[in-house]
C-alpha atoms as a PDB file:
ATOM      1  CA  UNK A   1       5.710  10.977 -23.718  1.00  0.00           C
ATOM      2  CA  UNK A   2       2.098   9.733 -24.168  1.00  0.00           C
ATOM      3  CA  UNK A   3       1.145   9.725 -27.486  1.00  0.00           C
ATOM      4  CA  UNK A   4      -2.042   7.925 -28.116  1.00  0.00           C
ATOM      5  CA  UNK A   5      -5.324   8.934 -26.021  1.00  0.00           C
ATOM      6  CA  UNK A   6      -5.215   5.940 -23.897  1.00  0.00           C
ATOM      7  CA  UNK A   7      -1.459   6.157 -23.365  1.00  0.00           C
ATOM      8  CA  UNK A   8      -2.527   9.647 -21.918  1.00  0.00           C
ATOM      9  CA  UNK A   9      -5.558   8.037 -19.970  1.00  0.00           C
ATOM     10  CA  UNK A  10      -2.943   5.436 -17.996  1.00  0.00           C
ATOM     11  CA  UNK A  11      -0.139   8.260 -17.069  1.00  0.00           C
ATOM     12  CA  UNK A  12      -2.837  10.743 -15.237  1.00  0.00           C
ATOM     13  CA  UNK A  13      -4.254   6.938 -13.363  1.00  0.00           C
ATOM     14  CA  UNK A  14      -0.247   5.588 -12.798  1.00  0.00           C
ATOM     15  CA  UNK A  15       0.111   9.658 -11.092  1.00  0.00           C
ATOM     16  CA  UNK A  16      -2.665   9.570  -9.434  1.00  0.00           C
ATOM     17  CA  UNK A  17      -2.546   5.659  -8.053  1.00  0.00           C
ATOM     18  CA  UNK A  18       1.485   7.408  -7.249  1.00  0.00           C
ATOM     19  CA  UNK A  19       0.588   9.889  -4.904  1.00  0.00           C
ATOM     20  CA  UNK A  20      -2.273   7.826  -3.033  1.00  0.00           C
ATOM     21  CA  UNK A  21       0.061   4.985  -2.400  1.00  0.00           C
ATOM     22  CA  UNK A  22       2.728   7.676  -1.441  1.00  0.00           C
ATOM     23  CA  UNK A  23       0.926   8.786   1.270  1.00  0.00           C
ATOM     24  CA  UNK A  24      -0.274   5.738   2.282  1.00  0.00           C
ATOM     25  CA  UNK A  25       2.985   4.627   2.766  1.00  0.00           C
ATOM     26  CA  UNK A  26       4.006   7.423   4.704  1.00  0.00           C
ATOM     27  CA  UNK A  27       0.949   7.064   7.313  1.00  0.00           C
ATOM     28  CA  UNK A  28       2.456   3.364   7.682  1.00  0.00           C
ATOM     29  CA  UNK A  29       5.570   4.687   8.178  1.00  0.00           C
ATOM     30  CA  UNK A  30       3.877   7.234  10.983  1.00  0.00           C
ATOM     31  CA  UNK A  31       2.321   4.586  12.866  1.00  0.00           C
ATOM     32  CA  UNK A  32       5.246   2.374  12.673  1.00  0.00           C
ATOM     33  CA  UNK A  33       7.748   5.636  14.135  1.00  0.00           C
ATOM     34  CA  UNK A  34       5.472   5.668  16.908  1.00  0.00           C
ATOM     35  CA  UNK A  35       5.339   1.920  18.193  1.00  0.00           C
ATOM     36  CA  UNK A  36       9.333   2.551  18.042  1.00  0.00           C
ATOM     37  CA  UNK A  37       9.447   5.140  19.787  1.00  0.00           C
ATOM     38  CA  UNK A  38       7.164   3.909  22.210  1.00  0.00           C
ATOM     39  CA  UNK A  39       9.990   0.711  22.818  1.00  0.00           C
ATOM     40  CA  UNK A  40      12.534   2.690  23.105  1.00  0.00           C
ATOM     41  CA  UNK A  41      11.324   4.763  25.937  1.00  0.00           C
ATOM     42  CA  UNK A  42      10.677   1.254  27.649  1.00  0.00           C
ATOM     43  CA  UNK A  43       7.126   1.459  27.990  1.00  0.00           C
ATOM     44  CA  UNK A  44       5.147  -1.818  27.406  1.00  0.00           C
ATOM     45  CA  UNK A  45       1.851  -0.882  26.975  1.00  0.00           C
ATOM     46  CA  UNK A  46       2.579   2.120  25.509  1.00  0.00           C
ATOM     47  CA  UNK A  47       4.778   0.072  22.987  1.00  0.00           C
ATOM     48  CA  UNK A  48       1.653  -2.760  22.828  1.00  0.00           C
ATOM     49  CA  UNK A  49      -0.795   0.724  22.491  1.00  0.00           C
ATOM     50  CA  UNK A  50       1.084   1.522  19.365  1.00  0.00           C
ATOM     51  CA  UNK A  51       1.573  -1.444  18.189  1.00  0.00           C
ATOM     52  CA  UNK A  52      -2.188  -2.352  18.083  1.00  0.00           C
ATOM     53  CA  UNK A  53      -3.162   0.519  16.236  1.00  0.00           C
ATOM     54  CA  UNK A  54      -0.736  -0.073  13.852  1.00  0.00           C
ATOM     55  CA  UNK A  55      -1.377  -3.551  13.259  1.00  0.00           C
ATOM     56  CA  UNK A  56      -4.759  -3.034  10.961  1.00  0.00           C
ATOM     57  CA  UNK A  57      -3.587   0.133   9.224  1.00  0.00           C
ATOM     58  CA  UNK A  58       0.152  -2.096   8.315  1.00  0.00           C
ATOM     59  CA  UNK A  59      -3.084  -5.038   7.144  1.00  0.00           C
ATOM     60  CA  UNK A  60      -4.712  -2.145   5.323  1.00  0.00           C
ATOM     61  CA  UNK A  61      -1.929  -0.913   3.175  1.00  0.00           C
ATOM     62  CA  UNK A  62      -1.638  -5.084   2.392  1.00  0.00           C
ATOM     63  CA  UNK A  63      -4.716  -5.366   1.038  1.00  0.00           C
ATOM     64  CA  UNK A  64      -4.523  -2.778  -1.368  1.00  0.00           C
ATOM     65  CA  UNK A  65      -1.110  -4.018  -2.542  1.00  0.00           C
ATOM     66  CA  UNK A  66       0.364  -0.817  -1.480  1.00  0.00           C
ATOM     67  CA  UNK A  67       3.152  -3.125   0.331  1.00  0.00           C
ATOM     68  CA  UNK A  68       3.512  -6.669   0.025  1.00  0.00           C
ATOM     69  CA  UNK A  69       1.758  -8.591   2.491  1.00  0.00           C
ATOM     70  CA  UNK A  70       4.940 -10.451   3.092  1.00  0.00           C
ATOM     71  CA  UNK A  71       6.443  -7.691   4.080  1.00  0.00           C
ATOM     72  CA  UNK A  72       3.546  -6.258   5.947  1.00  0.00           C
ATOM     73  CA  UNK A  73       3.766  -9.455   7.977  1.00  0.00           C
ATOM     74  CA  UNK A  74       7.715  -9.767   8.397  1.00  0.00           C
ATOM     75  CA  UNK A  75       6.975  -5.352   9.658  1.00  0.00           C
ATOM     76  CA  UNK A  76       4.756  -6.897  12.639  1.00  0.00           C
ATOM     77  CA  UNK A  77       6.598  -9.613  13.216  1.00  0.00           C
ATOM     78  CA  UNK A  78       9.430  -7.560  14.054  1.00  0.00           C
ATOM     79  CA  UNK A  79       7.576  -5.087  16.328  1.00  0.00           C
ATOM     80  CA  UNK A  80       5.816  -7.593  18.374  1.00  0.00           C
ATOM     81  CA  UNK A  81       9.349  -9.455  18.632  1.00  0.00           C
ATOM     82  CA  UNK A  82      11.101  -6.488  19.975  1.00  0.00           C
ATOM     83  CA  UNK A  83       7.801  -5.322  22.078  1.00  0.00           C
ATOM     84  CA  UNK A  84       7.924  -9.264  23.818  1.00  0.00           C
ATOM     85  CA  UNK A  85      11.730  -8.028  24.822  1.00  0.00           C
ATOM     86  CA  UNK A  86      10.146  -5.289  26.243  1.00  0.00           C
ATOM     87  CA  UNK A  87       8.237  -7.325  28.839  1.00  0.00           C
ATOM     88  CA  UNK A  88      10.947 -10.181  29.785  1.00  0.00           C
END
């Protein structure tokens, strides 16, 4: 437990900073269910639809070190790879 004042300060910012980047990864997670589903049911440009509004929110979640841009890059990467098998 917290003892000091600013111990106390930095648990209520780590909770807070906890539940923003909690839901951020879940609306990630959203967009990324839907360019999946969208290649599965075999339609390109629903699939390239999808996939382009996912692109800057997957960026988004980068930048503010919610995920690691790393894997924010190897997460498109592997969408556009498996949308490009949709169209050959």
């Amino acid at each position: 437990m917290a003892n000091s004042k600013q111990a106390r300060k930095r648990a209520r910012q780590a909770e807070g900073r906890r539940v923003l980047k909690a839901s951020q990864r879940s609306m990630v997670r959203t967009y990324v269910k839907r360019v999946i589903k969208a290649i599965q049911s075999g339609d390109h440009a629903e699939a390239m639809g999808a996939f382009k509004a996912a692109q800057p929110v997957i960026d988004r979640i980068a930048d503010k070190d919610v995920m690691s841009k790393r894997k924010a890059a190897r997460m498109k990467s592997r969408l556009n790879k498996r949308i490009k098998a949709l169209a050959a």
